[in-house]
Structure formats: structure tokens, C-alpha cells
C-alpha atoms as a PDB file:
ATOM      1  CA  UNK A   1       0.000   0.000   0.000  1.00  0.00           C
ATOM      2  CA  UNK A   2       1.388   3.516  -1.063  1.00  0.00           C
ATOM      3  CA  UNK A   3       1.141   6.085   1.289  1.00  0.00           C
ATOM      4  CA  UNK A   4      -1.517   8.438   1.032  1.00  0.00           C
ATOM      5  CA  UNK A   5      -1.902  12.145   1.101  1.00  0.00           C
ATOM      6  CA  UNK A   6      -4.330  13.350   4.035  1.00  0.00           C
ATOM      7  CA  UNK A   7      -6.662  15.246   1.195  1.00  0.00           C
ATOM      8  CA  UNK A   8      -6.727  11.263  -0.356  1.00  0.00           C
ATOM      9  CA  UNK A   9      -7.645   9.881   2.996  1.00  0.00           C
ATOM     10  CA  UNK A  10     -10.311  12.389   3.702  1.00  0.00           C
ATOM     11  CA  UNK A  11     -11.983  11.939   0.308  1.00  0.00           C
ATOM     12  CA  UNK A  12     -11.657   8.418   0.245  1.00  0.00           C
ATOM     13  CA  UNK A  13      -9.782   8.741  -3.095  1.00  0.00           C
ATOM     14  CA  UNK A  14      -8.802   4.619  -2.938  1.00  0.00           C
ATOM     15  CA  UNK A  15     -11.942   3.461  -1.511  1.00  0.00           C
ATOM     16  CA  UNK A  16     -13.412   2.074   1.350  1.00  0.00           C
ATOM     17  CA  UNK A  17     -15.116  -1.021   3.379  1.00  0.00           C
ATOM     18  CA  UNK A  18     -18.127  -0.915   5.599  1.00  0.00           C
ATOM     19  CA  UNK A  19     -17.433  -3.416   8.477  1.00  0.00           C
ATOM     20  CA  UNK A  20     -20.256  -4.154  10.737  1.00  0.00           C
ATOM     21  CA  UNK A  21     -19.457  -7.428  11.925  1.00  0.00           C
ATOM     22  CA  UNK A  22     -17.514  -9.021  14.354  1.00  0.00           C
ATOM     23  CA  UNK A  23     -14.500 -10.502  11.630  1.00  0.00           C
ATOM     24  CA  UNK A  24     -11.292  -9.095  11.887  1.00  0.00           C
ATOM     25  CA  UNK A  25     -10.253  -7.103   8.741  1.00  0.00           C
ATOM     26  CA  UNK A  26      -6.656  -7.682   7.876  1.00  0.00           C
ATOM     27  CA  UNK A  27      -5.932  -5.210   4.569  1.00  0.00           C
ATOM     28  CA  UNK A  28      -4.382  -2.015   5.060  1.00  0.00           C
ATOM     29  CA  UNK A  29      -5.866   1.048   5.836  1.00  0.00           C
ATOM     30  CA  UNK A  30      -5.341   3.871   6.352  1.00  0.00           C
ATOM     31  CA  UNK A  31      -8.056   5.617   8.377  1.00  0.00           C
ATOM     32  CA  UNK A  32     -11.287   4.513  10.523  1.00  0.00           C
ATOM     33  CA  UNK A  33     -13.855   6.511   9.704  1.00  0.00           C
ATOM     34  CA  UNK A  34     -16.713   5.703  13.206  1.00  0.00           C
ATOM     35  CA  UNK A  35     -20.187   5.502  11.794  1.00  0.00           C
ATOM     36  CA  UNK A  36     -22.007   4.750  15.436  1.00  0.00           C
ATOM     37  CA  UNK A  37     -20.868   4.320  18.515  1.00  0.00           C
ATOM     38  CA  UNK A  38     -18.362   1.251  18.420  1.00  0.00           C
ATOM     39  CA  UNK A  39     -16.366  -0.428  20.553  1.00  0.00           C
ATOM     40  CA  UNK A  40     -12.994  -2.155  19.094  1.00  0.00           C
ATOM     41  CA  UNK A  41     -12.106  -5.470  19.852  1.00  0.00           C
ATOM     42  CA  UNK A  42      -8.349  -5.007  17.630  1.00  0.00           C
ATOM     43  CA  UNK A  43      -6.658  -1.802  16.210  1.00  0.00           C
ATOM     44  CA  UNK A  44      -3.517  -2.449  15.788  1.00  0.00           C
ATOM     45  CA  UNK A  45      -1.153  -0.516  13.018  1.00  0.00           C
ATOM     46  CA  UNK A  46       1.872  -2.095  11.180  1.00  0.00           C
ATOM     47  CA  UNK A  47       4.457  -0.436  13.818  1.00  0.00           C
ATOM     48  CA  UNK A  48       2.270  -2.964  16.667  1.00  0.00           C
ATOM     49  CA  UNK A  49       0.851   0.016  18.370  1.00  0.00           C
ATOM     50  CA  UNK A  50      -2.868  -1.192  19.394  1.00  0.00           C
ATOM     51  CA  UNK A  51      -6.435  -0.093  20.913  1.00  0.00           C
ATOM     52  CA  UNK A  52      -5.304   0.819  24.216  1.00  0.00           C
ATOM     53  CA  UNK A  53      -2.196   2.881  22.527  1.00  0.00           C
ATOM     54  CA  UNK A  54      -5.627   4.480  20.489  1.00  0.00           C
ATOM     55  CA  UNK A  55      -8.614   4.637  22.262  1.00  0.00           C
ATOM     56  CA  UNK A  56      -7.788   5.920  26.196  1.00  0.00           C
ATOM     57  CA  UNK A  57     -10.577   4.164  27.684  1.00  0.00           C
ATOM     58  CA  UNK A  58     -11.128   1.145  25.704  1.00  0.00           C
ATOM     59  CA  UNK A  59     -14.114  -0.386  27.228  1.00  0.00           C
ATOM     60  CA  UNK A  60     -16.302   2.813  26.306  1.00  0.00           C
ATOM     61  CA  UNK A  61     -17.347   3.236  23.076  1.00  0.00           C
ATOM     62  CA  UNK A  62     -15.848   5.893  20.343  1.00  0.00           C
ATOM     63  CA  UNK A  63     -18.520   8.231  19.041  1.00  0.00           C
ATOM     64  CA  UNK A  64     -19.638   8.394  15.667  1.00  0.00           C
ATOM     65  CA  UNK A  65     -18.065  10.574  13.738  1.00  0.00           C
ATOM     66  CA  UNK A  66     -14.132  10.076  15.047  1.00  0.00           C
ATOM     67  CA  UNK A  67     -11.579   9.419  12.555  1.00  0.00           C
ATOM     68  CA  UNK A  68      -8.904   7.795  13.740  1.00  0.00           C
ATOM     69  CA  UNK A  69      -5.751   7.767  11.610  1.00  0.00           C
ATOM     70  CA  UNK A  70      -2.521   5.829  12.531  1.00  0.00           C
ATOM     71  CA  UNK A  71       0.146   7.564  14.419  1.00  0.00           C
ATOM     72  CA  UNK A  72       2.637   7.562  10.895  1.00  0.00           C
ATOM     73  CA  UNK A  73       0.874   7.145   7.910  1.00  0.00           C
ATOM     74  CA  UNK A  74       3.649   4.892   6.772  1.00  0.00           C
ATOM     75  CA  UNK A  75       2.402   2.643   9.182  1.00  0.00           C
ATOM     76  CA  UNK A  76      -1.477   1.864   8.305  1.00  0.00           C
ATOM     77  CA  UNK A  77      -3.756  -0.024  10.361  1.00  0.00           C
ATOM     78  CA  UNK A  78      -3.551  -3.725   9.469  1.00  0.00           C
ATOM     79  CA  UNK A  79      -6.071  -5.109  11.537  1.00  0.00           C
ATOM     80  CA  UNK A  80      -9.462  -3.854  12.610  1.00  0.00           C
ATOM     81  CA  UNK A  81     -12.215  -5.913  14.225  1.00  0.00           C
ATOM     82  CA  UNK A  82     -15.431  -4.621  16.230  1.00  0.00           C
ATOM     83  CA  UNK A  83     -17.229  -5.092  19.222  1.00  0.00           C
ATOM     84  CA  UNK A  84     -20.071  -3.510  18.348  1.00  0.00           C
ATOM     85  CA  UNK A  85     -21.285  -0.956  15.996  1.00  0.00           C
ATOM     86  CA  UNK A  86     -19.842   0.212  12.365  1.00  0.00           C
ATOM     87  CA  UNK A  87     -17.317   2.020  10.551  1.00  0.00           C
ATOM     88  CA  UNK A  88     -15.992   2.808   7.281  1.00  0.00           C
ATOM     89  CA  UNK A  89     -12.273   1.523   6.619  1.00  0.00           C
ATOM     90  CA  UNK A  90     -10.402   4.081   4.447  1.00  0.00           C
ATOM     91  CA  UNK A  91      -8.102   2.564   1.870  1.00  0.00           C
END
């Protein structure tokens, strides 16, 4: 996965993935776009940084409309699974 320019990531420019279930998503992205409240079960980027290094308070839900981007963009989230709730996956 090339690294993308923020203006790419905001538009969406290389797509994205609605994931509403509980299955861990494994691709590369490279920003979590929070569509309801959801709680993550795994966000982890490719430098092994994870939910708790993420979300403070883990056990709470993030509120819809976070986007959460990982700390270097040369290191995009490579796994993603849910809880509960939805998001979009930015490519």
C-alpha cells in the first residue's frame, strides 16, 4: 500500500469497506472513519501500536463521527475488528 496524502484519505480517493461485523479485517488502511458508537475489539497498526495505545478508555465506546488515523501514515492499520457498531475503513 502507497502512502496516502491526508486530502486522499479524507476523500476516500482509494476506496473504502463498511465493516459491521464481528471478523477481523486484515488489509491495510489507512483511516477509521466511526459511523455509530463502536467499541474495538483489535486496532492495531503495522508499527504494533494497538487499541489501548488508540482509544484511552477502551471499554467505552468511540462516538460516531471520530476518525482515527494511525500515528505515521507509513504505518497503516492492518487489523481492525469490532465489538459492536460500524465504521468505514479508508483505503
Amino acid at each position: 500500500m502507497s502512502v496516502r496524502a491526508w486530502h486522499e484519505i479524507v476523500t476516500a480517493a482509494a476506496g473504502t469497506i463498511i465493516l459491521n461485523d464481528a471478523l477481523s479485517h486484515t488489509d491495510p488502511v489507512s483511516a477509521v472513519y466511526v459511523l455509530e458508537d463502536s467499541e474495538f475489539s483489535k486496532l492495531t497498526d503495522a508499527a504494533g501500536n494497538d487499541r489501548d495505545d488508540y482509544i484511552k478508555d477502551s471499554a467505552i465506546a468511540v462516538k460516531a463521527g471520530a476518525l482515527i488515523t494511525p500515528f505515521d501514515k507509513q504505518n497503516p492499520f492492518v487489523e481492525v475488528a469490532l465489538a459492536s457498531g460500524s465504521v468505514v475503513l479508508i483505503k
